[in-house]
C-alpha atoms as a PDB file:
ATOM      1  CA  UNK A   1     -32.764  65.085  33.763  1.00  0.00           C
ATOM      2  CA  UNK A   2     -32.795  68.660  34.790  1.00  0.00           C
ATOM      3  CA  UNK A   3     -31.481  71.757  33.281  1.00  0.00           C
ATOM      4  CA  UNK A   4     -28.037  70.820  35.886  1.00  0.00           C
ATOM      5  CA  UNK A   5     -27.764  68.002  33.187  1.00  0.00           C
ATOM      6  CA  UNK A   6     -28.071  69.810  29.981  1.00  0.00           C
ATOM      7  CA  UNK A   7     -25.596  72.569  30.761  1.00  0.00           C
ATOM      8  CA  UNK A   8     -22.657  70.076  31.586  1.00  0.00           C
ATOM      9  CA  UNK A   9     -23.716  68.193  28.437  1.00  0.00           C
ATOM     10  CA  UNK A  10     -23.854  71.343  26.368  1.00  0.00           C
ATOM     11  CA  UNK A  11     -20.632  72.644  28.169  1.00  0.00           C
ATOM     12  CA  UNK A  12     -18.862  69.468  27.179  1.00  0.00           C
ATOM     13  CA  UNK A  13     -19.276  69.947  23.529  1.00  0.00           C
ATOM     14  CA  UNK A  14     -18.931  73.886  23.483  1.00  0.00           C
ATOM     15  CA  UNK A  15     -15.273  72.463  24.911  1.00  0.00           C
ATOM     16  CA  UNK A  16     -15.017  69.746  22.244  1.00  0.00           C
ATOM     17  CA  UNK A  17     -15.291  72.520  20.042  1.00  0.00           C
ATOM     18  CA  UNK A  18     -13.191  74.875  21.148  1.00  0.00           C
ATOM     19  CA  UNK A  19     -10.172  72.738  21.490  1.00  0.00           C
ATOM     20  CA  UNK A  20     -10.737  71.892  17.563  1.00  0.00           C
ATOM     21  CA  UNK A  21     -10.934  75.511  16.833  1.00  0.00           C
ATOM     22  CA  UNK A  22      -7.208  75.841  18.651  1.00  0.00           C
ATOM     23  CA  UNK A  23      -5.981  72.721  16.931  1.00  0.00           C
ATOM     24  CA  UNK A  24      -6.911  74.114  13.236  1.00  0.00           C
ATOM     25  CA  UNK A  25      -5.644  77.634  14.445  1.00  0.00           C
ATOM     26  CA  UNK A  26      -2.399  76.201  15.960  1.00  0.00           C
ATOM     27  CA  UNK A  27      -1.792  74.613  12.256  1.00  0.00           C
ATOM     28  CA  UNK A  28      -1.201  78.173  10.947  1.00  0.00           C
ATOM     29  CA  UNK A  29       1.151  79.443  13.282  1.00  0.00           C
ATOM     30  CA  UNK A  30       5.057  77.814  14.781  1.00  0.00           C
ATOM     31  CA  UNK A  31       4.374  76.485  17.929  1.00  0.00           C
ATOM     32  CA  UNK A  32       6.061  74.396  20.072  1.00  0.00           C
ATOM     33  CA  UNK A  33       4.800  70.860  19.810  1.00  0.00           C
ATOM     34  CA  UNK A  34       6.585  69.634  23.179  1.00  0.00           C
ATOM     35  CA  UNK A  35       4.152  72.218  24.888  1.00  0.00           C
ATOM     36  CA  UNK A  36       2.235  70.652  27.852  1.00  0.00           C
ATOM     37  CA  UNK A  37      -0.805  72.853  26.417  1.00  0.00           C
ATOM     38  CA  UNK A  38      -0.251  71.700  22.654  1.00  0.00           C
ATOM     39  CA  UNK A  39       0.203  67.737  23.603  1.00  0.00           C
ATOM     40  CA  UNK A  40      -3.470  68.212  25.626  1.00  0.00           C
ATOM     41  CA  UNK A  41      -4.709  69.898  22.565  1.00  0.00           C
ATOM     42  CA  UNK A  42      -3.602  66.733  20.355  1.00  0.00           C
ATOM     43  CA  UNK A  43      -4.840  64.218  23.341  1.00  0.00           C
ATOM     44  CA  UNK A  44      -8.813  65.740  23.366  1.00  0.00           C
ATOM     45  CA  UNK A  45      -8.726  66.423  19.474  1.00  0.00           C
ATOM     46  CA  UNK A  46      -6.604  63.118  17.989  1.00  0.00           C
ATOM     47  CA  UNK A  47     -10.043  60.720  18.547  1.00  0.00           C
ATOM     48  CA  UNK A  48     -11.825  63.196  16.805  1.00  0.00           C
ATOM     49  CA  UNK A  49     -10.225  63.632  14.110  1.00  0.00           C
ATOM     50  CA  UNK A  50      -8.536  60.836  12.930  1.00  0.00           C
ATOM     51  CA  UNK A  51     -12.132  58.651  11.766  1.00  0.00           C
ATOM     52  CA  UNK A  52     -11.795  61.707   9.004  1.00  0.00           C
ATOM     53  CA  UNK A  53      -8.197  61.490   8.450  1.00  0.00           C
ATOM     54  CA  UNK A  54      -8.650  57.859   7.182  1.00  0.00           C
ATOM     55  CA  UNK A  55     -11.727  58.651   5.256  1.00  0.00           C
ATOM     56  CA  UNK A  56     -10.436  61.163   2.651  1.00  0.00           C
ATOM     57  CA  UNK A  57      -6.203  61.718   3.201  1.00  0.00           C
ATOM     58  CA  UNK A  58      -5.440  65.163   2.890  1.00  0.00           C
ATOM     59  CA  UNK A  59      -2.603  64.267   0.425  1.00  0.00           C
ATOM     60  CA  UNK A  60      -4.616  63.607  -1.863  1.00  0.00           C
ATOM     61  CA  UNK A  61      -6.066  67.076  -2.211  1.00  0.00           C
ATOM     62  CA  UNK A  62      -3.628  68.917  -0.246  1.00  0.00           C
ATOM     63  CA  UNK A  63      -5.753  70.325   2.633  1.00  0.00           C
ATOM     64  CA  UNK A  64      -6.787  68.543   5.494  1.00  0.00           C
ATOM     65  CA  UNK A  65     -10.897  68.317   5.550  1.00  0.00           C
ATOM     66  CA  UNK A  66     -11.065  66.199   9.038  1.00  0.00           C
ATOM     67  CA  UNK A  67     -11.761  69.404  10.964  1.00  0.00           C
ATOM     68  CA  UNK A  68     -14.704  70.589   8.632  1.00  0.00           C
ATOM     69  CA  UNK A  69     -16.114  66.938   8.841  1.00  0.00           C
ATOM     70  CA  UNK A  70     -15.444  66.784  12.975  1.00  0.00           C
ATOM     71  CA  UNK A  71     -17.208  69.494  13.284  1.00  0.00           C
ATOM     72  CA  UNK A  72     -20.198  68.927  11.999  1.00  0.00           C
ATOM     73  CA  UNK A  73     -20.121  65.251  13.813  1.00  0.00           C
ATOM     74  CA  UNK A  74     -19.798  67.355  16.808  1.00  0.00           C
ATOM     75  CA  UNK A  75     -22.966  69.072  16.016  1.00  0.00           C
ATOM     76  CA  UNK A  76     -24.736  66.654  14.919  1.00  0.00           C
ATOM     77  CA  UNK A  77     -23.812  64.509  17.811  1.00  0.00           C
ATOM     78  CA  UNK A  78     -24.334  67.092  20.189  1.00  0.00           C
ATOM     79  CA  UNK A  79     -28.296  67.663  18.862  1.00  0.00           C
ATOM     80  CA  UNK A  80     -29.270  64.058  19.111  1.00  0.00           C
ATOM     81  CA  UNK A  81     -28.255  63.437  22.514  1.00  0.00           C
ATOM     82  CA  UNK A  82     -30.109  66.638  23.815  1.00  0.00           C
ATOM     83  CA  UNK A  83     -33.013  66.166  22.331  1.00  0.00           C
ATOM     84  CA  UNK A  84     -32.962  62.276  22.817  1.00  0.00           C
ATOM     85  CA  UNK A  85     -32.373  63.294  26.956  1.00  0.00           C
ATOM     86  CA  UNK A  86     -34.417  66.583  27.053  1.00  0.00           C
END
């Protein structure tokens, strides 16, 4: 696999990561959930967050940890499959 390869991979999860970014910065701030931008936002991050959301319910502490916990999956993820292909 060339370097073509590697930047679409790495591209992918700088976008996986981004989106999560928005999602936890949306969750400060009134926005309109019925927003074709906000729904996509939910669609791409949903999957990656709720594996945490069952795992430790943020009622129980009172803050949500999923997004701390997805991204660091996405990281982790992210380094074993480029160095497994490259």
């Amino acid at each position: 696999m060339g370097l073509l390869s590697y930047k679409i991979i790495d591209v992918f999860f700088q976008g996986l990561y981004y989106a999560l970014m928005l999602r936890v910065l949306l969750s400060w701030i009134p926005h309109n959930p019925d927003s074709s931008l906000i729904k996509f936002i939910h669609q791409i991050t949903d999957p990656l967050l709720r594996p945490f959301q069952n795992i430790v319910p943020s009622w129980r502490i009172g803050i949500d940890l999923a997004p701390l916990f997805a991204f660091f999956a996405i990281g982790i993820v992210r380094r074993l499959l480029l160095q497994l292909l490259f």
